[in-house]
Protein backbone atom coordinates (compact mmCIF):
# COMPACT_ATOMS: atom_id res chain seq x y z
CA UNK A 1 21.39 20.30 -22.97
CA UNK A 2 20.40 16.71 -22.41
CA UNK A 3 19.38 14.04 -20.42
CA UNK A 4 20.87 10.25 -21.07
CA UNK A 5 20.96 7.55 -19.23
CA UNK A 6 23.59 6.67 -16.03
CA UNK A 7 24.55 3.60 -14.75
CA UNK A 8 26.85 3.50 -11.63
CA UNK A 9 28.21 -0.27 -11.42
CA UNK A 10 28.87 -1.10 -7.71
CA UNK A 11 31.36 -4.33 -7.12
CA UNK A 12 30.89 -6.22 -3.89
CA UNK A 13 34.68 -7.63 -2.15
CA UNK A 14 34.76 -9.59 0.99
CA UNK A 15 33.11 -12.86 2.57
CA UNK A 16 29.63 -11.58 3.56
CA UNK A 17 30.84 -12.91 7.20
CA UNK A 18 33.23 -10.18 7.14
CA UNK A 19 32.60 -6.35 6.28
CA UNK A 20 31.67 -6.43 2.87
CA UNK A 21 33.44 -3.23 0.79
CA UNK A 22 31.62 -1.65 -1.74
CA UNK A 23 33.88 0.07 -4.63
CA UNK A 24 31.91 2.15 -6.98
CA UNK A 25 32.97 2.03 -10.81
CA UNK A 26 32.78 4.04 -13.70
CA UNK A 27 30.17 5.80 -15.07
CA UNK A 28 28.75 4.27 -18.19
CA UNK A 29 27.12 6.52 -20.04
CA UNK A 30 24.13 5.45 -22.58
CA UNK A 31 22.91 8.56 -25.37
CA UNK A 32 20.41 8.09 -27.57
CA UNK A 33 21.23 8.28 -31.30
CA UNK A 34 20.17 11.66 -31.40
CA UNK A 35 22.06 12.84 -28.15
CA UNK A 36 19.50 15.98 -27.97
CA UNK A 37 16.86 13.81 -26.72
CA UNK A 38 16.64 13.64 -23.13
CA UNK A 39 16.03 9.83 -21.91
CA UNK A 40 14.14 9.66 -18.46
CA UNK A 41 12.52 6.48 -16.66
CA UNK A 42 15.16 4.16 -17.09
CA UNK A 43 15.45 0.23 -16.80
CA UNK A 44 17.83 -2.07 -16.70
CA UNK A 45 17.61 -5.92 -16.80
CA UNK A 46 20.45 -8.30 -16.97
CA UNK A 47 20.87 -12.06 -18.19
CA UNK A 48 21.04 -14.37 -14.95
CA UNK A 49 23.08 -16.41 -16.86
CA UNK A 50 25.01 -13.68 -18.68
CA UNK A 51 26.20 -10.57 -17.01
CA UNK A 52 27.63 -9.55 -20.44
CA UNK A 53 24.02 -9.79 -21.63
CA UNK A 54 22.24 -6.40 -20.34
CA UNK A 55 18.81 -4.38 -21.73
CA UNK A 56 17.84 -1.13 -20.72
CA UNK A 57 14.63 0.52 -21.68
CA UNK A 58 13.39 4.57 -21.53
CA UNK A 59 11.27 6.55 -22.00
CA UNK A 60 12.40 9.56 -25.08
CA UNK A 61 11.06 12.83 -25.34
CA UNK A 62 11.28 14.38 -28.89
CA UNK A 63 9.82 17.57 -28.76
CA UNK A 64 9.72 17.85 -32.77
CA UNK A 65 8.11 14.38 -33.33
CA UNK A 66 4.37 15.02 -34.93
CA UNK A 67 2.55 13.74 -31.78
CA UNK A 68 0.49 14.71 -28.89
CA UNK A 69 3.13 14.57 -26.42
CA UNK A 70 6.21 13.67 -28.12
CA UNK A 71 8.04 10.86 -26.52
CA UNK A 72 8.21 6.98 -27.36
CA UNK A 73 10.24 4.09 -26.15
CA UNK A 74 13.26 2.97 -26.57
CA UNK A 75 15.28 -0.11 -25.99
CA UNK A 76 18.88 -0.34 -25.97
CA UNK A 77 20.67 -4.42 -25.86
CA UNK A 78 23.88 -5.28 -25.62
CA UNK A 79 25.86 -8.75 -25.17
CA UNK A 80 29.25 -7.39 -24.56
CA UNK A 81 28.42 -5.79 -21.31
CA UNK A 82 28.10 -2.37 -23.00
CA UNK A 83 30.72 -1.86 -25.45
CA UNK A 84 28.12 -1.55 -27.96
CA UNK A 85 24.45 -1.23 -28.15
CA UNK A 86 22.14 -1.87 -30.61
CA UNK A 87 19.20 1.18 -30.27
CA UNK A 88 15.47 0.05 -31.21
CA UNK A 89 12.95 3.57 -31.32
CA UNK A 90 9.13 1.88 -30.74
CA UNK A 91 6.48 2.99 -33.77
CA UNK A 92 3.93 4.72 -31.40
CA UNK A 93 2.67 8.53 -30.67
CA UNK A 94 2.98 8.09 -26.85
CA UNK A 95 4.93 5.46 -24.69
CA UNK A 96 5.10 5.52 -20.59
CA UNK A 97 6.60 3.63 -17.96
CA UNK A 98 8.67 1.22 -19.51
CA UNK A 99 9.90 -1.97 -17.49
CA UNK A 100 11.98 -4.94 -19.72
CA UNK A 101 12.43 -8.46 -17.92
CA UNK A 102 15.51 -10.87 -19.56
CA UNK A 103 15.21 -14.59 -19.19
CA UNK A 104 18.12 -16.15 -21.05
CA UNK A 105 20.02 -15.85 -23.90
CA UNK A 106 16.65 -15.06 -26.48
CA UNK A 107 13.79 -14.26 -23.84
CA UNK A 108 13.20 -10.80 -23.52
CA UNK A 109 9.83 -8.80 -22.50
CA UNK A 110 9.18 -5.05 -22.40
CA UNK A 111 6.30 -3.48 -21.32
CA UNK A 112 4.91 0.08 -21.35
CA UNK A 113 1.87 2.28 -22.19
CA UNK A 114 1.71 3.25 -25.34
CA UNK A 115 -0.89 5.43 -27.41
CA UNK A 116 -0.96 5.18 -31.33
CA UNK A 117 -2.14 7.30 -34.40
CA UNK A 118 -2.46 10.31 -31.54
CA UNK A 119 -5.42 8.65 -30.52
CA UNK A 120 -6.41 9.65 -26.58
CA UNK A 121 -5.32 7.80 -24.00
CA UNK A 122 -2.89 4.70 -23.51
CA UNK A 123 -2.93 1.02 -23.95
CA UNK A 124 -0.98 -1.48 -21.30
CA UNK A 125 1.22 -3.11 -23.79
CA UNK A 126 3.58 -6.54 -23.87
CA UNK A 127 6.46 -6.40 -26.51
CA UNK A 128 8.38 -9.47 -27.02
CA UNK A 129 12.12 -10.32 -28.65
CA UNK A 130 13.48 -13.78 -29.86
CA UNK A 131 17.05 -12.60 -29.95
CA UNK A 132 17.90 -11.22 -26.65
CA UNK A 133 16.12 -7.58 -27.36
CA UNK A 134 17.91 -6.82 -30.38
CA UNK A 135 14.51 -6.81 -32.62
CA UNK A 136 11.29 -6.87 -31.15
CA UNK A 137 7.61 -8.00 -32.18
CA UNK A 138 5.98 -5.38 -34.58
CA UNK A 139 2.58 -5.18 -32.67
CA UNK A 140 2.16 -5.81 -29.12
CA UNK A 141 -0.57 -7.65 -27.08
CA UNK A 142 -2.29 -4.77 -26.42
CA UNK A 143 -3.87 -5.17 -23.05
CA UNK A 144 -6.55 -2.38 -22.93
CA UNK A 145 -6.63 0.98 -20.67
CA UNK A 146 -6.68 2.01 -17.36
CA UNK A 147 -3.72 0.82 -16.55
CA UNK A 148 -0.20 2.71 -14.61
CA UNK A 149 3.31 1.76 -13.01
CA UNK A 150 3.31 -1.94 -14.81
CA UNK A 151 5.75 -3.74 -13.74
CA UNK A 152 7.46 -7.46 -14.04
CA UNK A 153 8.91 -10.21 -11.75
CA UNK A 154 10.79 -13.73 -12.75
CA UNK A 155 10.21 -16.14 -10.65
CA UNK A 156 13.65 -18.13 -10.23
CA UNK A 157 12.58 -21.41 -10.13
CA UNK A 158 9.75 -22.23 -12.48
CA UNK A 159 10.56 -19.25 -14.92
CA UNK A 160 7.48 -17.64 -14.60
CA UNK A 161 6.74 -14.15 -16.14
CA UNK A 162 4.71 -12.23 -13.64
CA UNK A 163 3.27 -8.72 -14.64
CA UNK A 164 1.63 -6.35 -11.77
CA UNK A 165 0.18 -3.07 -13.00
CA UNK A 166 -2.69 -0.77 -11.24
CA UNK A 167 -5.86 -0.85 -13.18
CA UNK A 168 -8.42 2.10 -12.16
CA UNK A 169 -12.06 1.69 -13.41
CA UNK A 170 -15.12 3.63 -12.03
CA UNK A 171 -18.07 1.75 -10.63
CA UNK A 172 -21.77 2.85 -11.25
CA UNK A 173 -21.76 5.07 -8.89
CA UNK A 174 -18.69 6.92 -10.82
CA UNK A 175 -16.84 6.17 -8.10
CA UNK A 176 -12.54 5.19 -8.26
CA UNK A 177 -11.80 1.44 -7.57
CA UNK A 178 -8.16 0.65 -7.57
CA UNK A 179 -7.31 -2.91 -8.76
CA UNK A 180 -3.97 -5.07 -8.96
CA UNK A 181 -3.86 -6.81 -12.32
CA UNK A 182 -2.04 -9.77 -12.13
CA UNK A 183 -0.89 -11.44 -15.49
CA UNK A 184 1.54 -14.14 -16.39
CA UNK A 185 3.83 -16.13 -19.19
CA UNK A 186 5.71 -19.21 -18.81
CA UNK A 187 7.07 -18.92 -22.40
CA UNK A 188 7.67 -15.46 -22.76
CA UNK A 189 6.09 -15.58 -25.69
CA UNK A 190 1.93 -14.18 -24.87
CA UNK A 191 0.30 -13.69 -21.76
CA UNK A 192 -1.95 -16.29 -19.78
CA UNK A 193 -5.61 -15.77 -21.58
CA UNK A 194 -6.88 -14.57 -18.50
CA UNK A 195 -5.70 -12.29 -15.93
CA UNK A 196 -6.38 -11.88 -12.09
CA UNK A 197 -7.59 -8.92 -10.87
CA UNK A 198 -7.32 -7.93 -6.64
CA UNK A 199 -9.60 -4.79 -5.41
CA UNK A 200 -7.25 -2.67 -3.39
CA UNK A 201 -9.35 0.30 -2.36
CA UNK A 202 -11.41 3.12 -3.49
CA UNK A 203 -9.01 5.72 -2.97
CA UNK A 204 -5.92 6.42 -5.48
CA UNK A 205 -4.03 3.68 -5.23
CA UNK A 206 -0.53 2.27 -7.50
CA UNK A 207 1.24 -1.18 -7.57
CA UNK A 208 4.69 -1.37 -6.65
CA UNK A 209 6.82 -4.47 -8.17
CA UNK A 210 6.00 -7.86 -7.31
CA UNK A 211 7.56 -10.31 -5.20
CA UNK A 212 7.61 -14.16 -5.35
CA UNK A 213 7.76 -16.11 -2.78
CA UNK A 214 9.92 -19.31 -2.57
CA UNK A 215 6.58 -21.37 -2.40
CA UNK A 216 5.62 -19.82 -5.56
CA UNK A 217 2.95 -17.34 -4.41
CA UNK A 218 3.11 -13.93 -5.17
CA UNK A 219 3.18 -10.62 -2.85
CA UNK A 220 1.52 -7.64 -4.29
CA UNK A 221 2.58 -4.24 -2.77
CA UNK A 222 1.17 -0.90 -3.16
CA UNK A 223 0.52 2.36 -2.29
CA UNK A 224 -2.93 3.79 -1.12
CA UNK A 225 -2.76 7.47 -1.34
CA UNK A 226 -5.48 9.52 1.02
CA UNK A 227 -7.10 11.80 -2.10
CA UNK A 228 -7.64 11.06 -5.52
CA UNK A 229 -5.25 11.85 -8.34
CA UNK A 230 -2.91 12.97 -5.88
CA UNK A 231 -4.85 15.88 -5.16
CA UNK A 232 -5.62 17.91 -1.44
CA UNK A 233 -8.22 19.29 -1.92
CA UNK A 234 -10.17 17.90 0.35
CA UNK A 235 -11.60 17.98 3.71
CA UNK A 236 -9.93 14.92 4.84
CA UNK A 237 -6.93 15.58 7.27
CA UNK A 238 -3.12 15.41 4.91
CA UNK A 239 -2.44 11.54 6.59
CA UNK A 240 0.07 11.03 3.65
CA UNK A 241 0.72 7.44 2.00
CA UNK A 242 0.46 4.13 3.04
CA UNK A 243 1.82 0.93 1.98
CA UNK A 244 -0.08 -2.46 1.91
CA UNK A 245 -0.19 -5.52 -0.22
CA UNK A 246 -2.44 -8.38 -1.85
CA UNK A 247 -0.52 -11.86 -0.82
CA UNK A 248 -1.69 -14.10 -3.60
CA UNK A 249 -2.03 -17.77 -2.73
CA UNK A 250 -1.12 -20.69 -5.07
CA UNK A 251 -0.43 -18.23 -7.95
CA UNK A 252 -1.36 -19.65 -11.45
């Protein structure tokens, strides 16, 4: 048995005055080389400027590979809306949460956690391609630990790269702080020096994806759950999630 990737393309008839009609297409099915493999986490991303222009990203788990928990990343690209795909595996011994981001033509960003040489833990990572995600950089801007649920927002007018992921630390008191990192790119190419970072809480806490706003500024969203690491055992009263956000002014 396995797991690939699905993609149900919805087409959308009708003035938006009128009662729009939603027709639901084919299936389009995308397998791994090794169609064994099952693919979870999927991604997809398309060209604004090219709908035959499309990247999907995943998350592969290869039972066999020599590695602590045997999955990577993978990227599939295609520029003739899915005929073909051209399949890139990602050298690393663990690989999480993958989110790609297409800006025209060349532009392409992928992001993930990745772990390498079976070393513990992950790294927040930024992966770039010249050539519209058909061959990627060979080492990523590695972007240290603590990270989870990265994710990445254009903004339509300036071009901006935003990337949101949570960043967990503990305090001196060993306590849980929840943070919003908040990076950016305007060339696609590296990440702004710097990054800004947005306490959130001291409870077990995850971004969500990023909005911008037509002035520019960014909204934040996540979600603040009532026990750490997901966890009830506690005293506390089951209260369930909550949703809340960081509205960042004058992003830069």
């Amino acid at each position: 048995n396995f797991i690939c990737n699905a993609f149900l393309f919805i087409s959308i008839t009708g003035a938006f005055a009128q009662r729009s009609v939603l027709i639901a297409g084919n299936n389009e099915i995308i397998r791994h080389s090794n169609s064994s493999l099952p693919l979870v986490e999927p991604h997809l991303a398309i060209n604004p400027n090219n709908g035959n222009h499309m990247v999907v990203t995943a998350i592969v788990f290869d039972s066999a590979a020599p590695t602590t928990t045997g999955d990577h990343i993978v990227v599939f690209a295609t520029k003739d809306n899915g005929k073909t795909w051209k399949q890139t595996d990602f050298e690393m011994t663990h690989g999480g949460d993958p989110w790609v981001a297409v800006k025209n033509e060349n532009d392409v960003v992928l992001i993930a956690l990745a772990g390498y040489e079976n070393k513990p833990g992950t790294s927040l990572v930024y992966y770039t391609s010249s050539d519209g995600g058909f061959t990627w950089s060979k080492e990523p801007m590695k972007l240290g630990g603590g990270h989870d649920h990265p994710t990445l927002a254009k903004d339509p007018n300036s071009g901006r790269l935003f990337l949101l992921s949570s960043l967990v630390k503990r305090n001196g008191a060993q306590e849980r702080i929840s943070y919003a990192y908040l990076n950016y790119s305007d060339d696609w190419k590296k990440l702004n020096d710097s990054a800004s970072v947005f306490t959130v809480g001291k409870s077990n806490s995850n971004t969500l994806t990023a909005a911008v706003h037509p002035s520019g500024n960014i909204i934040l969203p996540y979600i603040e759950h009532p026990f750490e690491n997901h966890s009830t055992e506690s005293n506390q009263p089951a209260t369930g999630s909550s949703i809340k956000y960081v509205y960042s002014k004058n992003a830069k």
